[in-house]
Protein backbone atom coordinates (compact mmCIF):
# COMPACT_ATOMS: atom_id res chain seq x y z
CA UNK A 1 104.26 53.60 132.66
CA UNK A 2 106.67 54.59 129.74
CA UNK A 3 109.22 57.17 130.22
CA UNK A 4 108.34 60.23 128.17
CA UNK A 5 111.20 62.59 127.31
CA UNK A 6 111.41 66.07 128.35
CA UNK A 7 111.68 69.34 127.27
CA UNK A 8 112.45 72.83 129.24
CA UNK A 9 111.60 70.31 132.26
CA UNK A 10 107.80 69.45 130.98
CA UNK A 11 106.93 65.93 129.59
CA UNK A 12 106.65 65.68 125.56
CA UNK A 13 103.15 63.86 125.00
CA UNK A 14 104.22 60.31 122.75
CA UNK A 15 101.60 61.10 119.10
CA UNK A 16 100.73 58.81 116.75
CA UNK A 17 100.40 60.29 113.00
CA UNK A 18 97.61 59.78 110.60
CA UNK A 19 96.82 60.67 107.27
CA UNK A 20 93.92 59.49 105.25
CA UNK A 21 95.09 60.08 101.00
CA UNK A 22 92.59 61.21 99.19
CA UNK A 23 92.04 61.18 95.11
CA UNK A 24 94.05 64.25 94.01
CA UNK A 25 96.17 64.94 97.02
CA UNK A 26 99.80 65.38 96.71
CA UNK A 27 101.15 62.94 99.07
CA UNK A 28 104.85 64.38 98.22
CA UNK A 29 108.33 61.35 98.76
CA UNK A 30 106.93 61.04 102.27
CA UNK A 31 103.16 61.44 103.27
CA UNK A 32 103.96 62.23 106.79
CA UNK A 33 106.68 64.42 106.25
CA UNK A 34 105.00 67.68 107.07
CA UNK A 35 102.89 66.47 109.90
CA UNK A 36 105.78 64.89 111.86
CA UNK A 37 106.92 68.76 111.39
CA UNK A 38 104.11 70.38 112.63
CA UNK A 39 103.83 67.92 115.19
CA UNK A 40 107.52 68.17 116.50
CA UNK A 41 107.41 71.89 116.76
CA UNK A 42 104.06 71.68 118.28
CA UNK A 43 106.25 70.03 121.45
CA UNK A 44 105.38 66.28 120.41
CA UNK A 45 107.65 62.80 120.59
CA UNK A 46 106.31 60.79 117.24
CA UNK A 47 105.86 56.92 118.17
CA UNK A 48 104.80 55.59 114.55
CA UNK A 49 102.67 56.88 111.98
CA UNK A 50 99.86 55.39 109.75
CA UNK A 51 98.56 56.39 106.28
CA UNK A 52 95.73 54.98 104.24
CA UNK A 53 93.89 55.51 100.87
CA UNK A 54 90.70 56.00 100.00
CA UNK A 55 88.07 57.51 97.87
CA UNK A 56 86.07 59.52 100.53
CA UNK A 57 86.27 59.79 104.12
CA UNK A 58 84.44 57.12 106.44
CA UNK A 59 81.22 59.80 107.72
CA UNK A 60 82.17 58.10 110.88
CA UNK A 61 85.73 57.44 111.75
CA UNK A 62 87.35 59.32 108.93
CA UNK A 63 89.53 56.06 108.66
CA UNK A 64 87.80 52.83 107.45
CA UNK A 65 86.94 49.95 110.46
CA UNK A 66 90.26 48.25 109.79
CA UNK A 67 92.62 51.08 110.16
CA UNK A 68 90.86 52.12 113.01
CA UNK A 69 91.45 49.15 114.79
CA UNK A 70 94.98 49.41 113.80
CA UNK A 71 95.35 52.59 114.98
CA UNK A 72 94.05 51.20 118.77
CA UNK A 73 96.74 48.67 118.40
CA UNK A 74 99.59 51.07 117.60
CA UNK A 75 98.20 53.61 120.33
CA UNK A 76 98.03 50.73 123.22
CA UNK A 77 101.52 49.19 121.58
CA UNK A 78 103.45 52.57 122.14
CA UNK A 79 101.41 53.81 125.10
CA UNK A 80 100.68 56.68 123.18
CA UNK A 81 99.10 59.99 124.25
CA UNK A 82 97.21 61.61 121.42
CA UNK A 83 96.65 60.94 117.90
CA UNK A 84 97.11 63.43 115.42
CA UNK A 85 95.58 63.24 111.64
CA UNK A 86 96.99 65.38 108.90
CA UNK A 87 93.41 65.97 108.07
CA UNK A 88 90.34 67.78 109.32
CA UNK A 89 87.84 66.05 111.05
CA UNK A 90 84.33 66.68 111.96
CA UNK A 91 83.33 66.95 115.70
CA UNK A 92 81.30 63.86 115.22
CA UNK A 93 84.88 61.90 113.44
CA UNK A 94 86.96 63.34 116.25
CA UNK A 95 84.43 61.79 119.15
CA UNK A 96 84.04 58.29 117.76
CA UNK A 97 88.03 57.80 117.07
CA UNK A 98 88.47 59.07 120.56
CA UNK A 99 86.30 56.09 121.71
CA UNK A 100 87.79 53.76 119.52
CA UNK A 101 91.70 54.22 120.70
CA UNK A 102 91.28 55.34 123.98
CA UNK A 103 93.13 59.26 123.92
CA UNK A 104 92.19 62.35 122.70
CA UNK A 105 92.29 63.48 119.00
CA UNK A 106 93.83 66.37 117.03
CA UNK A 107 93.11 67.14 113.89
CA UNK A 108 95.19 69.32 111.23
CA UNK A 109 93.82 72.29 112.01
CA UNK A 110 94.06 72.24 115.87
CA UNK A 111 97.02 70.90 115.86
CA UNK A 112 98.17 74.18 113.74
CA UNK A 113 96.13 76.50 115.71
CA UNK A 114 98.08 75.28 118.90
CA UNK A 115 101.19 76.16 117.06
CA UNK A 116 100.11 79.70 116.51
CA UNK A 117 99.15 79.92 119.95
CA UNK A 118 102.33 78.73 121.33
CA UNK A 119 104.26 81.11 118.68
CA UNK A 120 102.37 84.60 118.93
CA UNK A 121 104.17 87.62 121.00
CA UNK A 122 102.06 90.60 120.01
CA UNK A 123 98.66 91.96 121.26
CA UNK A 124 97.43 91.77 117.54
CA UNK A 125 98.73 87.66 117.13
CA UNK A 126 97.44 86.46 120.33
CA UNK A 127 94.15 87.78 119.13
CA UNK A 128 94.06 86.90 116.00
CA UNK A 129 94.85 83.17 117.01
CA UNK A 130 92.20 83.48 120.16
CA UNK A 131 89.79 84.56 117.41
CA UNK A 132 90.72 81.11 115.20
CA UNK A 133 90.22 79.27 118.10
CA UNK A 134 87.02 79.90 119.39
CA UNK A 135 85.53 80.03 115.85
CA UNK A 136 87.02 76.16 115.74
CA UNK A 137 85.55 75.44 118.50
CA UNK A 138 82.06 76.67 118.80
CA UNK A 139 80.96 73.88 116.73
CA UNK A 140 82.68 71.49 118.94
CA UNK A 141 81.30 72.49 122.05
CA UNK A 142 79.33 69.57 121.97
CA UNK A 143 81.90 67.09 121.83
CA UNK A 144 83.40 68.87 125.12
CA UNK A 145 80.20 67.94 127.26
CA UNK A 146 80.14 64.55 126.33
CA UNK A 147 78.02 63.60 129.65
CA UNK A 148 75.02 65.19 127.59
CA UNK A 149 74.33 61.79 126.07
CA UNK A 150 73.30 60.47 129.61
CA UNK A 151 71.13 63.15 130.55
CA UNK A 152 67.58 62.82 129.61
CA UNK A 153 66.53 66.26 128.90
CA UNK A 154 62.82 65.88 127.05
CA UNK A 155 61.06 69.14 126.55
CA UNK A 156 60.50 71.61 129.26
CA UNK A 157 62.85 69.60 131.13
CA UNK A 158 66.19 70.77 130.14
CA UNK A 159 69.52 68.90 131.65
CA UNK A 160 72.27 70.63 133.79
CA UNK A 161 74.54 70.15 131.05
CA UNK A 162 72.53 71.03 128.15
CA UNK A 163 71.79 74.83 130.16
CA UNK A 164 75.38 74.83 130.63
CA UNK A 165 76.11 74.15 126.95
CA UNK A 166 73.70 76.74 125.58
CA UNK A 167 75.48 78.80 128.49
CA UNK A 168 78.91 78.21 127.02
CA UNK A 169 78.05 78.64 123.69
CA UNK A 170 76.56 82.47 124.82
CA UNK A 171 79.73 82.86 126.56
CA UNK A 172 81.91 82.36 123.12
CA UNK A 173 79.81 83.64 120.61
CA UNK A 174 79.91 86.96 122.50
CA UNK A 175 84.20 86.58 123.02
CA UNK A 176 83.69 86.25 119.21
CA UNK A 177 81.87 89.20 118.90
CA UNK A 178 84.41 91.59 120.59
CA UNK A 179 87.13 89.79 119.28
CA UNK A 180 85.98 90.70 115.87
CA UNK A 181 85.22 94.07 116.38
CA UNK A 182 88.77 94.63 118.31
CA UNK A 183 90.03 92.86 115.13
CA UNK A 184 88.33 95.00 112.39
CA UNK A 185 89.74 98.21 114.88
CA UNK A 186 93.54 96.54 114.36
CA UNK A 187 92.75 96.68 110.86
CA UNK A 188 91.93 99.83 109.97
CA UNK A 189 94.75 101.03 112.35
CA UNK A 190 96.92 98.63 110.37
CA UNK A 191 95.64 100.03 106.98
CA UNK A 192 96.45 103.73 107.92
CA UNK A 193 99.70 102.85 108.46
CA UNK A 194 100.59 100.98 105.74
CA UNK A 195 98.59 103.76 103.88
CA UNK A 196 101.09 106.36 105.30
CA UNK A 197 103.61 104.39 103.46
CA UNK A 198 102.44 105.01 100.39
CA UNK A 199 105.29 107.10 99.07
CA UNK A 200 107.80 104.48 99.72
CA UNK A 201 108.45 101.55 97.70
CA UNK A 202 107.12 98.55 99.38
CA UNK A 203 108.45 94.88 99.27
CA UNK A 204 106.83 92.27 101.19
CA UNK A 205 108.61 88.64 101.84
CA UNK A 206 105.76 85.80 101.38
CA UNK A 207 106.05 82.27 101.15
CA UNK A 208 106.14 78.31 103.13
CA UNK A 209 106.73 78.28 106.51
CA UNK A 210 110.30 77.50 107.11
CA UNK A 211 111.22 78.69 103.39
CA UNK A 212 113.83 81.04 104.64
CA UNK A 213 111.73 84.49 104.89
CA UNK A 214 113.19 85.87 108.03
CA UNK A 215 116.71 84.84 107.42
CA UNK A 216 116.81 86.58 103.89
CA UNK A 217 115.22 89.91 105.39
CA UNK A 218 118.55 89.83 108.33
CA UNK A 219 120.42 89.29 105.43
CA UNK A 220 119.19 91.61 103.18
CA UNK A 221 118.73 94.44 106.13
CA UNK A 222 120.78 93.64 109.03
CA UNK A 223 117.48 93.45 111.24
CA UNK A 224 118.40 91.44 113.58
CA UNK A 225 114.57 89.52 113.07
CA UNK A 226 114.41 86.56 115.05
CA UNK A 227 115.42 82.82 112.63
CA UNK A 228 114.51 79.51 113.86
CA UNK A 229 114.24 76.44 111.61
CA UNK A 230 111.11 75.52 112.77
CA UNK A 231 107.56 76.35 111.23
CA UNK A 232 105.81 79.73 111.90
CA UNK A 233 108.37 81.09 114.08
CA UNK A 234 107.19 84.52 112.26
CA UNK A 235 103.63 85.57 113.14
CA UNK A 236 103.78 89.24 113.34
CA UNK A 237 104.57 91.46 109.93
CA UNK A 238 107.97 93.04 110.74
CA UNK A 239 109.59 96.31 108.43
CA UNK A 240 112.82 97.09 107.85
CA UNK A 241 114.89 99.46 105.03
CA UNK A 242 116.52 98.08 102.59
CA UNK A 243 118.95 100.10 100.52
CA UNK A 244 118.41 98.65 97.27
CA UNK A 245 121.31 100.61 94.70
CA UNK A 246 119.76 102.67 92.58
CA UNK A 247 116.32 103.20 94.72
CA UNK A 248 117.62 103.87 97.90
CA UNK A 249 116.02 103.11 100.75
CA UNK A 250 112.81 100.61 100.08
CA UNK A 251 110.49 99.32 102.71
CA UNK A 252 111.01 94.99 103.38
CA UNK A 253 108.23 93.58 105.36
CA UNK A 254 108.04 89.72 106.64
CA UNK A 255 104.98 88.05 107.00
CA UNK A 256 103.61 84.86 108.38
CA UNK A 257 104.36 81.73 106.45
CA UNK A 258 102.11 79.87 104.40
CA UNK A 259 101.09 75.90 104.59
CA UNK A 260 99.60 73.87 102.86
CA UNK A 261 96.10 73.84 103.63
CA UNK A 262 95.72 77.02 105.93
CA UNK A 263 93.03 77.03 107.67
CA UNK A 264 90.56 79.72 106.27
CA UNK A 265 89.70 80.66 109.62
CA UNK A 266 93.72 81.67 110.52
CA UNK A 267 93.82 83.39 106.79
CA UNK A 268 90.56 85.51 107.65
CA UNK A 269 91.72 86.48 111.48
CA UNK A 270 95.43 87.10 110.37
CA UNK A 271 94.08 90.01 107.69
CA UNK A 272 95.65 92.72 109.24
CA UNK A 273 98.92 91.25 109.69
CA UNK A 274 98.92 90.53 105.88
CA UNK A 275 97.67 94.14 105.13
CA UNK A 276 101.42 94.43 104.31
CA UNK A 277 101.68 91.75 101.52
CA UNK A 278 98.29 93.25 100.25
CA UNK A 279 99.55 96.90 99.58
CA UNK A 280 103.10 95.85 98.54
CA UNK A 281 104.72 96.98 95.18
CA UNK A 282 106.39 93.52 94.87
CA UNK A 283 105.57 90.27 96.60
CA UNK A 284 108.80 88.15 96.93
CA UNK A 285 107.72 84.27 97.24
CA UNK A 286 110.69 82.75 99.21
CA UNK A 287 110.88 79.04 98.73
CA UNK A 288 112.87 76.17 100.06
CA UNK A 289 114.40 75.20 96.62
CA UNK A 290 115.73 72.41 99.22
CA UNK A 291 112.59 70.99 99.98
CA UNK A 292 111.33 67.22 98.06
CA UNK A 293 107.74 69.02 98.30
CA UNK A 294 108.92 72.44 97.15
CA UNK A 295 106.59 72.86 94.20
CA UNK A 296 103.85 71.92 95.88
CA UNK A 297 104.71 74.36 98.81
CA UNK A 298 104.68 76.94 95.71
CA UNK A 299 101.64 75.81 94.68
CA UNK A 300 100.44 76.42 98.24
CA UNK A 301 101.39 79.79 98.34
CA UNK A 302 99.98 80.81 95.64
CA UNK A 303 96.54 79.14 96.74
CA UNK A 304 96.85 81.34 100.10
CA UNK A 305 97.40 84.71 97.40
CA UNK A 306 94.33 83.64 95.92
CA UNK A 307 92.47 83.65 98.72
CA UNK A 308 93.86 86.70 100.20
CA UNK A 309 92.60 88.16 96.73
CA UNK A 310 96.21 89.37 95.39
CA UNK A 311 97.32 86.59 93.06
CA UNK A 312 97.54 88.62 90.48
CA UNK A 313 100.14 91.03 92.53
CA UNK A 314 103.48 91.56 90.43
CA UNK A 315 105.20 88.74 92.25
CA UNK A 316 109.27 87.29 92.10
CA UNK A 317 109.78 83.88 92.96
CA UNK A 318 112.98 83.51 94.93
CA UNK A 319 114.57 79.56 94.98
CA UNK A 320 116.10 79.88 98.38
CA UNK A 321 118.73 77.11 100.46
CA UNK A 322 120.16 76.43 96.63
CA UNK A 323 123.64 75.99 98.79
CA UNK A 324 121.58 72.74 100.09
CA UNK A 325 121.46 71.46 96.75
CA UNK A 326 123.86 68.74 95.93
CA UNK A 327 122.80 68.26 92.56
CA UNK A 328 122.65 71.06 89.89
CA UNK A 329 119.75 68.85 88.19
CA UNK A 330 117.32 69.38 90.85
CA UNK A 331 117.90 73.33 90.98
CA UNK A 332 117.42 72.95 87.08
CA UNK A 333 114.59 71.33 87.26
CA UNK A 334 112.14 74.03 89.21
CA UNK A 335 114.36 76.68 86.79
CA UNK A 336 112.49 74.73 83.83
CA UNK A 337 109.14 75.01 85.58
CA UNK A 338 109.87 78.53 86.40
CA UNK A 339 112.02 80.25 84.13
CA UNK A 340 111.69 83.63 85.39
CA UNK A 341 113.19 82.68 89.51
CA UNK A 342 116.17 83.81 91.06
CA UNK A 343 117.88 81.33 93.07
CA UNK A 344 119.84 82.27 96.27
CA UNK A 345 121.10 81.25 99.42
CA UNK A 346 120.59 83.61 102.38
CA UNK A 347 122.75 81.72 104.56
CA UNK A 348 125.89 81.94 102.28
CA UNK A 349 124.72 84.97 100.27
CA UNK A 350 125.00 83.30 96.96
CA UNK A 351 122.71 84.87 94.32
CA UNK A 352 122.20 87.65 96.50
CA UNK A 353 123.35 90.38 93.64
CA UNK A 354 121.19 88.90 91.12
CA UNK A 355 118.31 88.99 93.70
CA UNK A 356 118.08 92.56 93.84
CA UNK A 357 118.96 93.15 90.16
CA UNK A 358 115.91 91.53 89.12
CA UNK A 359 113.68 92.92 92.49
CA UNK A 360 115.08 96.99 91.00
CA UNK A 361 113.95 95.26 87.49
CA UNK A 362 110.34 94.37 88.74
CA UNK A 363 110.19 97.44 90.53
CA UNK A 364 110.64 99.83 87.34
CA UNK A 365 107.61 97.70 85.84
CA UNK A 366 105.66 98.92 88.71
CA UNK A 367 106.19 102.44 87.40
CA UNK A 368 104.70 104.61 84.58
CA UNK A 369 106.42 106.99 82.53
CA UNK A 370 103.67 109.45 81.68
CA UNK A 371 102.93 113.18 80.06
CA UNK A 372 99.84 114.43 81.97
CA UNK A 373 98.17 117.72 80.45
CA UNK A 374 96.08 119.59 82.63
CA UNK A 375 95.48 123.20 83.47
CA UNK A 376 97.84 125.80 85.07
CA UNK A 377 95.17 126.62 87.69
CA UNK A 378 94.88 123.03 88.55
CA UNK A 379 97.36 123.53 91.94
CA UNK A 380 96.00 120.49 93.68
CA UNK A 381 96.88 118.08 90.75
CA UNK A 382 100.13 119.55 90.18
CA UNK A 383 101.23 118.94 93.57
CA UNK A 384 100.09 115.72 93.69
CA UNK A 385 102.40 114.67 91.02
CA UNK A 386 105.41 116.02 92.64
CA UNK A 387 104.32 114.34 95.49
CA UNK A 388 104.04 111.55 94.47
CA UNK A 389 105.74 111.07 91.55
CA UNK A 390 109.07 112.19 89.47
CA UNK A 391 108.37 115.22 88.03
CA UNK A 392 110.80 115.12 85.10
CA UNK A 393 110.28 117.68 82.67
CA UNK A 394 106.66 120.25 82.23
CA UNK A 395 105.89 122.50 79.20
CA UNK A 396 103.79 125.00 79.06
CA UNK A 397 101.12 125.75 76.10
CA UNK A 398 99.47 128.94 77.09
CA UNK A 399 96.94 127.91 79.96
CA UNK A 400 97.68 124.76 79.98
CA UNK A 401 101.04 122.32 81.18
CA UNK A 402 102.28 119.12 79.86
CA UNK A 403 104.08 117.81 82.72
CA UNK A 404 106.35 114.29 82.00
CA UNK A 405 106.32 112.34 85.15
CA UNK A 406 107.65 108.90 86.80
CA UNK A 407 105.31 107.49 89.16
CA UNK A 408 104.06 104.24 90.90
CA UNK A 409 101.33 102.87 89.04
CA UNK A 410 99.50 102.86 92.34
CA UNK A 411 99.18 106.73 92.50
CA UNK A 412 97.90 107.10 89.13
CA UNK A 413 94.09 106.48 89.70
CA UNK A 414 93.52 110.31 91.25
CA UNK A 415 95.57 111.47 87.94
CA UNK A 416 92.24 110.44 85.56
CA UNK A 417 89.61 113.12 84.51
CA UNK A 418 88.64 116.72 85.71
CA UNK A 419 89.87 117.95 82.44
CA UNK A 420 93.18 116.08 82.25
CA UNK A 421 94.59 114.22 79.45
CA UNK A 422 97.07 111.48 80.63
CA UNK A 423 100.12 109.93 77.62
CA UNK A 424 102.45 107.39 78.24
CA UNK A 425 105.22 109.35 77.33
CA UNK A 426 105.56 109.59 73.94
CA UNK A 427 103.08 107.40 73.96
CA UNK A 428 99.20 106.13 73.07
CA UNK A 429 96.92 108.64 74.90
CA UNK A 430 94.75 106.89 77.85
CA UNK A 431 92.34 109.56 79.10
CA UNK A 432 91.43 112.67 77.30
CA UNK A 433 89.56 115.77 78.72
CA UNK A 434 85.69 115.04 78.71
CA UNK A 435 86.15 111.30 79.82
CA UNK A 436 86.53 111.76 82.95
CA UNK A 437 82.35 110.88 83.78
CA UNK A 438 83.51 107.04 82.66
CA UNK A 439 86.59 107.11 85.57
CA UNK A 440 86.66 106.58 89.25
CA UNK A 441 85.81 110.04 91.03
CA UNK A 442 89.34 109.88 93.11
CA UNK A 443 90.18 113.38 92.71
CA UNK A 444 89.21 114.08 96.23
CA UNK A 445 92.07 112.06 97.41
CA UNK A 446 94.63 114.32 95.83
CA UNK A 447 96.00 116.60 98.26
């Protein structure tokens, strides 16, 4: 038997990478770079690795009949005990290359949902990943009672294992159930506190796993936030203050990191965790100006904002590890792509001045500088502006006020109608009294 090395006294399990290149796909200075990653923090010892080309998947295999064969070869040659492919296979793919080499298959996806599982410390990330994984699963239950294939189970004669399939499936579907509803319940609990918020400034820290997100937010706030350089060592949203001069005291949260390729089903079960990012003022995209793949991990990113719905969410990119950087070229070379980033290096603290110049800079565009005329009588909308806003000047035309006021753009919407005309100051007039049948009816909110 081969010696397998150890870690915290339990054996590492010897993996053999694989990744299939399809037309389009960024395959990045080396294919398997971000597998052997995942695959290393997921506990693994990498034997070898294998890549191939081609313009479609095999509907069987995944890899074509050669590969497959040399994939048995370099499993048997390096006594190898699991495969993993930097792809996502079908339950059907996953069986029949399990037959073929002889150990068990992971895909991408499992192979990240193990990660998560092995990462998450709270109540809300343990479900949120048990959620993930049974919704992987359930399709795959199948595959796990392999022994149906030799038991002949014709009509009205149903197998052992088929009743205890349709069994297991009952058994999951309902975990699903409650897991979604205990979900939707973290949610809304989630969203009332963020919601409570509301009167502080907000910045939330988004970006690639292992970009630098938890490092920056010690440095920034002296949280004391747990740093590892390895991927998704953050699964839980964590808020700190941050005294940013001239705003005071804002609110920094740090959120999960982003791969490429997330699986939709960790994105849809990890929605309350990025309620944060969501409601934010300012999204700061961290990124690992370091990296060879770095603008396709910003790419990424901003894939995962899309499908979170909130690309278009006033967002800074920050170029972090630029102390990693040995030539000034490569820096200069994401500047060109994106003129408008700030890079940094939370470890050293270079760029770290500039950083929050240009965060108080984005944050002022997130305000409005406006003259709202209303009535004297109207109490309710007059102390919703000084709550909410900067009340910096009112004057008073008989029954009516003109107050000038600085406030998040957020807070505006209950502003519109009832008889209220709304400036920029000094400005083009956006709502004028009468309109307000044509505006969201929000008022109710003011309080």
């Amino acid at each position: 038997m081969h010696e397998l090395e150890r870690a915290n006294g339990v054996a590492k399990e010897k993996a053999i990478l694989v990744r299939v290149i399809l037309p389009g796909q960024y395959e990045g200075e080396d294919p398997l770079d971000e597998i052997t990653g995942l695959a290393k923090t997921a506990g693994t010892r990498i034997a070898s690795g294998l890549t191939q080309r081609r313009e479609k998947p095999d509907v069987a295999t995944y890899l074509g009949k050669g590969k497959v064969e040399e994939l048995k070869n370099l499993v048997a040659h390096h006594e190898a005990d699991v495969v993993i492919f930097d792809n996502d296979l079908h339950p059907g793919q996953t069986r029949n290359l399990e037959k073929a080499v002889g150990v068990k298959v992971l895909d991408r996806t499992e192979l990240i949902l193990d990660i998560f599982a092995t990462s998450a410390q709270t109540y809300e990330s343990r479900l949120a990943v048990e959620l993930a994984q049974l919704e992987y699963s359930l399709p795959r239950l199948k595959q796990m009672w392999s022994h149906l294939s030799r038991i002949k189970a014709g009509i009205g004669m149903r197998g052992p294992g088929e009743k205890q399939l349709e069994e297991d499936r009952r058994i999951v579907e309902k975990r699903i159930h409650e897991l979604k509803v205990e979900m939707k319940t973290i949610e809304k609990r989630k969203e009332r506190l963020v919601a409570s918020r509301r009167d502080r400034l907000t910045v939330s820290l988004v970006g690639y796993t292992n970009a630098g997100k938890s490092t920056l937010m010690n440095t920034l706030t002296k949280a004391g936030v747990l740093a590892q350089d390895k991927l998704f060592a953050t699964l839980d949203t964590r808020t700190r203050r941050w005294q940013l001069p001239s705003w005071g005291p804002v609110l920094l949260s740090d959120t999960v990191g982003f791969i490429r390729d997330l699986p939709h089903g960790l994105v849809a079960s990890f929605k309350a965790t990025l309620e944060e990012a969501r409601q934010a003022d300012l999204l700061l995209h961290i990124a690992d100006a370091s990296s060879p793949d770095v603008l396709d991990q910003i790419s990424a990113v901003y894939n995962v904002l899309r499908e979170l719905g909130i690309e278009e969410k006033q967002t800074l990119l920050v170029l972090n590890k630029a102390d990693r950087l040995s030539d000034a070229a490569e820096l200069a070379k994401i500047m060109n792509r994106y003129p408008n980033a700030v890079s940094i290096s939370a470890k050293t603290g270079e760029g770290l001045e500039q950083l929050r110049d240009a965060v108080s800079e984005a944050l002022s565009r997130s305000f409005l500088d406006l003259d709202v005329e209303t009535s004297v009588a109207n109490g309710r909308l007059l102390a919703y502006l000084a709550a909410h806003g900067e009340v910096l000047s009112k004057e008073y035309l008989e029954d009516r006020v003109v107050v000038h006021v600085r406030m998040p753009a957020r807070h505006v919407g209950p502003v519109y109608g009832h008889g209220t005309a709304v400036r920029h100051h000094q400005g083009a007039l956006l709502v004028t009294p009468g309109e307000e049948e044509e505006l969201p009816a929000v008022m109710e909110d003011v309080a």
